[in-house]
N, C-alpha and C. Protein backbone atom coordinates (compact mmCIF):
# COMPACT_ATOMS: atom_id res chain seq x y z
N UNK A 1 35.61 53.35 -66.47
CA UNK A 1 36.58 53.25 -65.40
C UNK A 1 37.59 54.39 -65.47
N UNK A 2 37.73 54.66 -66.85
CA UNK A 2 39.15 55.97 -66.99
C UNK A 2 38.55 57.40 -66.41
N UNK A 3 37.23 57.17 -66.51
CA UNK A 3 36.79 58.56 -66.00
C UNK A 3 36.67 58.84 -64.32
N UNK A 4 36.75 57.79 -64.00
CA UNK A 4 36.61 57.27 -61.87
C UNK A 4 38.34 57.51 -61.81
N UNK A 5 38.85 57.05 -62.40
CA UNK A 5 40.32 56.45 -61.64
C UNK A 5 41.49 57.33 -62.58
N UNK A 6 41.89 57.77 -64.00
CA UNK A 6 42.28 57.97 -64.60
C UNK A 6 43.00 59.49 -63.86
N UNK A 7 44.44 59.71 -63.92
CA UNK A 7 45.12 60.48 -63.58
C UNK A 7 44.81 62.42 -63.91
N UNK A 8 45.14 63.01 -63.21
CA UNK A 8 45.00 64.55 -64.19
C UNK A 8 46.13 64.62 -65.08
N UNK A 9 47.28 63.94 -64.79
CA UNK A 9 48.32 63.69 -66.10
C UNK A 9 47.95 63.11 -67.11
N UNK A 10 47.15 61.96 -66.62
CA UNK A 10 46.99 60.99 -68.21
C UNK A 10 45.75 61.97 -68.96
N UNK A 11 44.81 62.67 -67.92
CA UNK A 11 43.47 63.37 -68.86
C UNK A 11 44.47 64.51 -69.84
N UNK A 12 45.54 65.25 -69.28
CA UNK A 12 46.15 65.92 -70.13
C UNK A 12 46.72 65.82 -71.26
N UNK A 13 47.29 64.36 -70.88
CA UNK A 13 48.11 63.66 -72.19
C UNK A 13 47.19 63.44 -72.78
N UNK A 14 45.98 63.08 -73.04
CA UNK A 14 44.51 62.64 -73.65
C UNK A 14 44.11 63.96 -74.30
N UNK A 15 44.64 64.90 -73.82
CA UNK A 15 43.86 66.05 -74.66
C UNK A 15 44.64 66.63 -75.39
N UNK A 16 46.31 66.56 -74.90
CA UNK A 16 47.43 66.94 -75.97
C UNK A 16 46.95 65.94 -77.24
N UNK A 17 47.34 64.65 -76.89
CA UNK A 17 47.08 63.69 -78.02
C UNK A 17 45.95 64.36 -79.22
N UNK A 18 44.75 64.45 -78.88
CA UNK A 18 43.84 65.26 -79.39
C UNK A 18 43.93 66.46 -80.08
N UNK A 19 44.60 67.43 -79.47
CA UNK A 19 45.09 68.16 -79.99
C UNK A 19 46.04 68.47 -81.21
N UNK A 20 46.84 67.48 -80.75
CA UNK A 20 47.98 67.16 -81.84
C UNK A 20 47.35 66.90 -83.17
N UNK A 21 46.36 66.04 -83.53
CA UNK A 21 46.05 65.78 -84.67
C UNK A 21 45.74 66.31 -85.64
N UNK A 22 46.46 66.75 -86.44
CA UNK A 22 46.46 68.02 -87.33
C UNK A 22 44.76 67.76 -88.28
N UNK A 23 44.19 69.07 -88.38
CA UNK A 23 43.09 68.99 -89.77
C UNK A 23 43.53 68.23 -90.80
N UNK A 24 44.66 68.50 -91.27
CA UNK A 24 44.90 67.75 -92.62
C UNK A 24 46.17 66.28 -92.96
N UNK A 25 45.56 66.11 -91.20
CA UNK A 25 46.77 64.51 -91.13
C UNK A 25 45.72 63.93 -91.89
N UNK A 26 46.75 62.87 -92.24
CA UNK A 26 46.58 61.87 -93.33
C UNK A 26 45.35 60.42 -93.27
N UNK A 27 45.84 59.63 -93.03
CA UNK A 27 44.58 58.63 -92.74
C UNK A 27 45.91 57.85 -91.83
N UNK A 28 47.21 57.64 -92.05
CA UNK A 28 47.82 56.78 -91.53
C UNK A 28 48.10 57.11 -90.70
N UNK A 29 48.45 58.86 -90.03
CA UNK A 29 48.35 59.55 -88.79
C UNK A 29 47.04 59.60 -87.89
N UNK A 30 45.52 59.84 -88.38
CA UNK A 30 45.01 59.48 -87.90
C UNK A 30 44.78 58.25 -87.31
N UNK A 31 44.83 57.08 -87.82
CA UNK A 31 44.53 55.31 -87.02
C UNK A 31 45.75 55.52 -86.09
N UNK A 32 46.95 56.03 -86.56
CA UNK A 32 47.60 55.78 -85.47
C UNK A 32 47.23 56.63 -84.03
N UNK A 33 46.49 57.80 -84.30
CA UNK A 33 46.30 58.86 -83.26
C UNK A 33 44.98 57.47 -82.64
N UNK A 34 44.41 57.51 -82.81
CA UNK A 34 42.92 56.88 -82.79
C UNK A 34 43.55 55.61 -82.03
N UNK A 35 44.79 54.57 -82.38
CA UNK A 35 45.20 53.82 -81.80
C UNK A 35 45.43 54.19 -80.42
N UNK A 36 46.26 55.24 -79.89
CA UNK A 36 47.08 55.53 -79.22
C UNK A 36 45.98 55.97 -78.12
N UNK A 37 44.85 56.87 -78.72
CA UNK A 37 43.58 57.27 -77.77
C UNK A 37 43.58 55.97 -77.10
N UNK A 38 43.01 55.04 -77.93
CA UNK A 38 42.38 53.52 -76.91
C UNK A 38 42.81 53.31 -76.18
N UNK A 39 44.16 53.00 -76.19
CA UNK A 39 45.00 52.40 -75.57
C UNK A 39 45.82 53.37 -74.28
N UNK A 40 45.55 54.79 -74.30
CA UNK A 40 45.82 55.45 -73.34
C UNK A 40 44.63 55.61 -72.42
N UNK A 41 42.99 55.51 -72.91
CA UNK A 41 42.20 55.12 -72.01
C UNK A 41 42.25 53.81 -71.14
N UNK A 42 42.06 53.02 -71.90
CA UNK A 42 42.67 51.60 -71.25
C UNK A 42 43.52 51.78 -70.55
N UNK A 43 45.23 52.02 -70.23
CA UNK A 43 46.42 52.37 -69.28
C UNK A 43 45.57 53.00 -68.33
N UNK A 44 44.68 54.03 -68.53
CA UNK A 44 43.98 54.84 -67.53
C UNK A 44 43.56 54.56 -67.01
N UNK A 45 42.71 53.60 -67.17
CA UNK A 45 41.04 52.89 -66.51
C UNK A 45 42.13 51.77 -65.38
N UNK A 46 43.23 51.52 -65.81
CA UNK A 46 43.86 50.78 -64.68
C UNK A 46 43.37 49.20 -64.94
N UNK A 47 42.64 48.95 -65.79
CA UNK A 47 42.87 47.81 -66.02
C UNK A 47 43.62 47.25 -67.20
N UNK A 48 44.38 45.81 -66.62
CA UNK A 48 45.73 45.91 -66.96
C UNK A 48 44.95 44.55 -68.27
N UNK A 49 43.78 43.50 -67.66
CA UNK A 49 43.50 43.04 -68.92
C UNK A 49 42.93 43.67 -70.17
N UNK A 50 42.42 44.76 -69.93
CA UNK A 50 42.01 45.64 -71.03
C UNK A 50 42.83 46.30 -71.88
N UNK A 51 44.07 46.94 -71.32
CA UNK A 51 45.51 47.63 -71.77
C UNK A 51 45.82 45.92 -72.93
N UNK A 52 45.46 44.73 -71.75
CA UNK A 52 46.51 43.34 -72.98
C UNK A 52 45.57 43.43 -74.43
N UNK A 53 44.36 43.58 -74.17
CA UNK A 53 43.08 43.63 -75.16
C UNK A 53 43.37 44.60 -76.38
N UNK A 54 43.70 45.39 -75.64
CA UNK A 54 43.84 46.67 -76.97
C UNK A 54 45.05 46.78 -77.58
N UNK A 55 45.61 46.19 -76.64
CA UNK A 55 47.32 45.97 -77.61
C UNK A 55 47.63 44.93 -78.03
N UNK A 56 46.75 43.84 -77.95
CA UNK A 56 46.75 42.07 -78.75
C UNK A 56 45.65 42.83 -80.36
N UNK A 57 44.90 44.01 -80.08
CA UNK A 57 43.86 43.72 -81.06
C UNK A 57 44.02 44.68 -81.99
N UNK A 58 44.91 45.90 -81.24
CA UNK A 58 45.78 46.84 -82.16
C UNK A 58 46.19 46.40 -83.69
N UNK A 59 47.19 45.47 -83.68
CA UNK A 59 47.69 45.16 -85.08
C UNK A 59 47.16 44.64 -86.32
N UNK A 60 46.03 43.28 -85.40
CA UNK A 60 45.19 42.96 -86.69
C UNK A 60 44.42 43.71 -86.83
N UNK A 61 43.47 44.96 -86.50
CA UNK A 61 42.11 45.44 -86.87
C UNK A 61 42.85 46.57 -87.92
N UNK A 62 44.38 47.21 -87.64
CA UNK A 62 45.10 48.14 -88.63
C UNK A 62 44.14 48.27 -89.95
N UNK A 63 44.58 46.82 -90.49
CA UNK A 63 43.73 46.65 -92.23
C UNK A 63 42.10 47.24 -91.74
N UNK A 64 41.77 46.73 -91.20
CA UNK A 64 40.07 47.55 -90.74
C UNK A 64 39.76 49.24 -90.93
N UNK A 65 40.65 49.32 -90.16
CA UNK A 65 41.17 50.85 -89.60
C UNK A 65 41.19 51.69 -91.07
N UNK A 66 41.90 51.39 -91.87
CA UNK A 66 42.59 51.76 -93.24
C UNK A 66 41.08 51.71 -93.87
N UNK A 67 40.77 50.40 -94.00
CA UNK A 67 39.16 50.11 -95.05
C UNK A 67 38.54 51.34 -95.18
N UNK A 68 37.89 51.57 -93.65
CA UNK A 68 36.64 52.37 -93.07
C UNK A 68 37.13 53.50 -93.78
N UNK A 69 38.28 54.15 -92.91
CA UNK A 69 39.09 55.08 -93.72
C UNK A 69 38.63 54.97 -95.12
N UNK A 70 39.18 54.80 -95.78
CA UNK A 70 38.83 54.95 -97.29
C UNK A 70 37.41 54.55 -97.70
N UNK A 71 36.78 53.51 -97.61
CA UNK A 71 35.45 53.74 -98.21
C UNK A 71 34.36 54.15 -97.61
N UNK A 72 34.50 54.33 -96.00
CA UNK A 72 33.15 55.07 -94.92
C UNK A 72 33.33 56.53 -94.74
N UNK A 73 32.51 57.69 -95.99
CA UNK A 73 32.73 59.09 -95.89
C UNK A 73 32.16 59.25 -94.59
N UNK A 74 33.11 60.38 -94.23
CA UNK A 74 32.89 60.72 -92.79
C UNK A 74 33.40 60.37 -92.00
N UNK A 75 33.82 59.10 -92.09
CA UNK A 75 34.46 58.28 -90.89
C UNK A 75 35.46 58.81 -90.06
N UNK A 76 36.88 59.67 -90.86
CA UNK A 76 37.55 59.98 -89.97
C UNK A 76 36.98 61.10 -88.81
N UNK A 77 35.92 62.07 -89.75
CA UNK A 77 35.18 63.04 -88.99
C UNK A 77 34.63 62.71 -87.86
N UNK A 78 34.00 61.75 -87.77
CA UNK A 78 32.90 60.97 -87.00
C UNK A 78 33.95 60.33 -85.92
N UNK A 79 34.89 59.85 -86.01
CA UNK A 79 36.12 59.65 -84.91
C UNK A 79 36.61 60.48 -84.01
N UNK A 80 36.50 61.69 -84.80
CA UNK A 80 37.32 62.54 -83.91
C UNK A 80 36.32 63.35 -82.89
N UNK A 81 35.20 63.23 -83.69
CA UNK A 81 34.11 64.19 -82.96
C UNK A 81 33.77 63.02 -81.64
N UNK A 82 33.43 61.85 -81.86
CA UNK A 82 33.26 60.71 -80.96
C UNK A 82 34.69 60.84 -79.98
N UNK A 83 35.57 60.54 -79.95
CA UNK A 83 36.64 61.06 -79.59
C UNK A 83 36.44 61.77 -78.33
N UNK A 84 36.20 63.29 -78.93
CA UNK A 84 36.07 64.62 -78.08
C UNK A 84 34.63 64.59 -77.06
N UNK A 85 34.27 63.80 -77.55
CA UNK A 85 33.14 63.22 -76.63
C UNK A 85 33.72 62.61 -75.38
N UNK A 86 33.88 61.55 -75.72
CA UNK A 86 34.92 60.60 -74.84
C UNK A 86 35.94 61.00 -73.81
N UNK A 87 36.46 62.00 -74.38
CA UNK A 87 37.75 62.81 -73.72
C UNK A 87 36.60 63.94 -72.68
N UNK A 88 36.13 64.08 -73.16
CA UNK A 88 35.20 65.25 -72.28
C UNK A 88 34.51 64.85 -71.28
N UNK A 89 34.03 63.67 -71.35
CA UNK A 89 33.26 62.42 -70.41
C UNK A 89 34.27 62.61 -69.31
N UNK A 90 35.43 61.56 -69.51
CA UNK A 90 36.36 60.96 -68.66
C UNK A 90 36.67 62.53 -68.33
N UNK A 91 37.40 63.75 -68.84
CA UNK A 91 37.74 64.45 -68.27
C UNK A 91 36.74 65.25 -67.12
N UNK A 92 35.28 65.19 -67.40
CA UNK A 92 34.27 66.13 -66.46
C UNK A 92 33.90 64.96 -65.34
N UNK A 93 34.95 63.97 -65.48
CA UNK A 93 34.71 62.76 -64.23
C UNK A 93 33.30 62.23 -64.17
N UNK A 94 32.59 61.70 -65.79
CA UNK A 94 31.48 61.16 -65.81
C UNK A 94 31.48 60.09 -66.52
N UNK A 95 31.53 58.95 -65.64
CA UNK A 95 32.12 57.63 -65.93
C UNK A 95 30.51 57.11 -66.94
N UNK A 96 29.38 57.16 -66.75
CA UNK A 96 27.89 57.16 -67.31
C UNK A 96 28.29 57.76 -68.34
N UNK A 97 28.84 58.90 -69.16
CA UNK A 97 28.29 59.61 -70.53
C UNK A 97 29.53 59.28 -70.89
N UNK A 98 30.96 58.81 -70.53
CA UNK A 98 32.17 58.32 -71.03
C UNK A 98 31.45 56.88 -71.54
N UNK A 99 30.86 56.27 -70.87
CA UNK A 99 30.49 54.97 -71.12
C UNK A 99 29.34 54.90 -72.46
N UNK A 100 28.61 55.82 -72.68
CA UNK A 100 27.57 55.95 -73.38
C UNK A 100 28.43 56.46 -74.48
N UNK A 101 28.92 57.31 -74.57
CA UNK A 101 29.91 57.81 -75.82
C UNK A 101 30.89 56.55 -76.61
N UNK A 102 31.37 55.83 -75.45
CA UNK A 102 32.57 54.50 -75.78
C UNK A 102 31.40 53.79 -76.60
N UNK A 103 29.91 53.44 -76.05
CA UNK A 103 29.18 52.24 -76.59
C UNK A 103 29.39 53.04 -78.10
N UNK A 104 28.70 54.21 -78.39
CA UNK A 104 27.91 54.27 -79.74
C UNK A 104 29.38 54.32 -80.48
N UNK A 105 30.98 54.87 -79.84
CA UNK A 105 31.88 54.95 -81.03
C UNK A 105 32.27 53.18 -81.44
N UNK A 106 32.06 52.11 -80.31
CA UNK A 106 32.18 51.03 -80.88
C UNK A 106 31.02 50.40 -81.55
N UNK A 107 29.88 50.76 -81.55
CA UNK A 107 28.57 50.28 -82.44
C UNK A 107 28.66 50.23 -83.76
N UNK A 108 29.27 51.97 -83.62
CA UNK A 108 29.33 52.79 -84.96
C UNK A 108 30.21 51.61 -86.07
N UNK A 109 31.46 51.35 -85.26
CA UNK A 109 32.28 51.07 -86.14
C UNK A 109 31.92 48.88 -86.27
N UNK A 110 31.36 48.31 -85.46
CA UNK A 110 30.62 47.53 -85.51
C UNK A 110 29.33 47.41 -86.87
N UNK A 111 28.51 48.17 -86.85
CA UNK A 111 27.97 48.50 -87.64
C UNK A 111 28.47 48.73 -89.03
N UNK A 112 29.12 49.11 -89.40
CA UNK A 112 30.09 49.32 -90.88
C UNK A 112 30.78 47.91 -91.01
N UNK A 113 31.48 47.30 -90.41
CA UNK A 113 32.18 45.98 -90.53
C UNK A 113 30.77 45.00 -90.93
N UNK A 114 29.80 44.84 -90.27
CA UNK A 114 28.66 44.26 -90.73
C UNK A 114 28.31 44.57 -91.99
N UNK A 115 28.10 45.75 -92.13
CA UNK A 115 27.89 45.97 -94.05
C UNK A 115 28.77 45.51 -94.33
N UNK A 116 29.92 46.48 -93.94
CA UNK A 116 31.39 45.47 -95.22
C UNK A 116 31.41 44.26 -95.34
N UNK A 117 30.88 43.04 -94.74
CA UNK A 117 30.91 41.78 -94.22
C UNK A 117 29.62 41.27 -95.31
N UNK A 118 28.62 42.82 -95.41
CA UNK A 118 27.46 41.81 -96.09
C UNK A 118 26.75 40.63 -95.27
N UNK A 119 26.48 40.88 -94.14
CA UNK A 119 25.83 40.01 -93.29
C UNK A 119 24.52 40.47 -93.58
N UNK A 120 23.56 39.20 -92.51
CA UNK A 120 22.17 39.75 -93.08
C UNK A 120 21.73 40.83 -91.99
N UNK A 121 20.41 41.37 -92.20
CA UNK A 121 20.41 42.54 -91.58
C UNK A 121 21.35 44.18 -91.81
N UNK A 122 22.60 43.79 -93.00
CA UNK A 122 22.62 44.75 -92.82
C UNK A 122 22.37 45.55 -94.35
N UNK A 123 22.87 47.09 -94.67
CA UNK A 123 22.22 47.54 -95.96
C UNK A 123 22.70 46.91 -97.03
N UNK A 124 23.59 46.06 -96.97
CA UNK A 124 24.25 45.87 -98.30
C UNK A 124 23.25 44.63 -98.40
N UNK A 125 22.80 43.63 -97.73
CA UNK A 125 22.46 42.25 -97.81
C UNK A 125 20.90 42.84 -98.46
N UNK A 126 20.16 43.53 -97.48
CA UNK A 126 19.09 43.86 -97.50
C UNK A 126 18.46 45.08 -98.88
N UNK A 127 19.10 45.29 -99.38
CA UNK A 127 19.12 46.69 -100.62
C UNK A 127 19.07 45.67 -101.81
């Protein structure tokens, strides 16, 4: 939806944001950058239950946020590059490859909570 409806102000602020994030911010600057992405797509997309979604789900997933961070190598890498995906979607007004980019960065991180969780099916249960 952020890529149909989403402002040329807010795509800018979306790419400052991006920008801003220094190579060698920290892990607690990153979740917060990474927070602030979501939740400025969401404001974008104009829907206002999705904006309540991401800002009811903001605080508890934090501890999540931190985990991945520290024990999933790559992870912050893999955010930002997913990210610039995302931002590039919505900005080239392609609501299809914004949408395809959003699925795999929430799979991704779906996927790791399942290992961490030790559910079945995933590598930790199954190894």
């Amino acid at each position: 939806m952020a890529a149909r409806v989403m402002s040329e102000e807010d795509i800018t602020g979306l790419a400052e944001l991006l920008r801003n994030l220094d190579e060698a911010a920290t892990l607690d600057e990153i979740i917060a950058n990474d927070l602030e992405f979501h939740r400025r797509i969401a404001a974008g997309s104009g829907n206002t239950v999705l904006s309540s979604l991401i800002d009811g789900l903001s605080g508890p997933t934090t501890r999540a946020r931190i985990w991945r961070g520290l024990t999933e190598e790559g992870a912050a890498e893999r955010t930002r590059q997913q990210h610039r995906a995302i931002y590039d979607a919505i900005a080239g007004r392609r609501p299809e490859l914004a949408h395809a980019w959003a699925t795999v960065h929430v799979a991704g991180v779906e996927h790791w909570l399942r290992e961490s969780l030790g559910e079945p099916g995933s590598a930790l249960v199954d190894s």
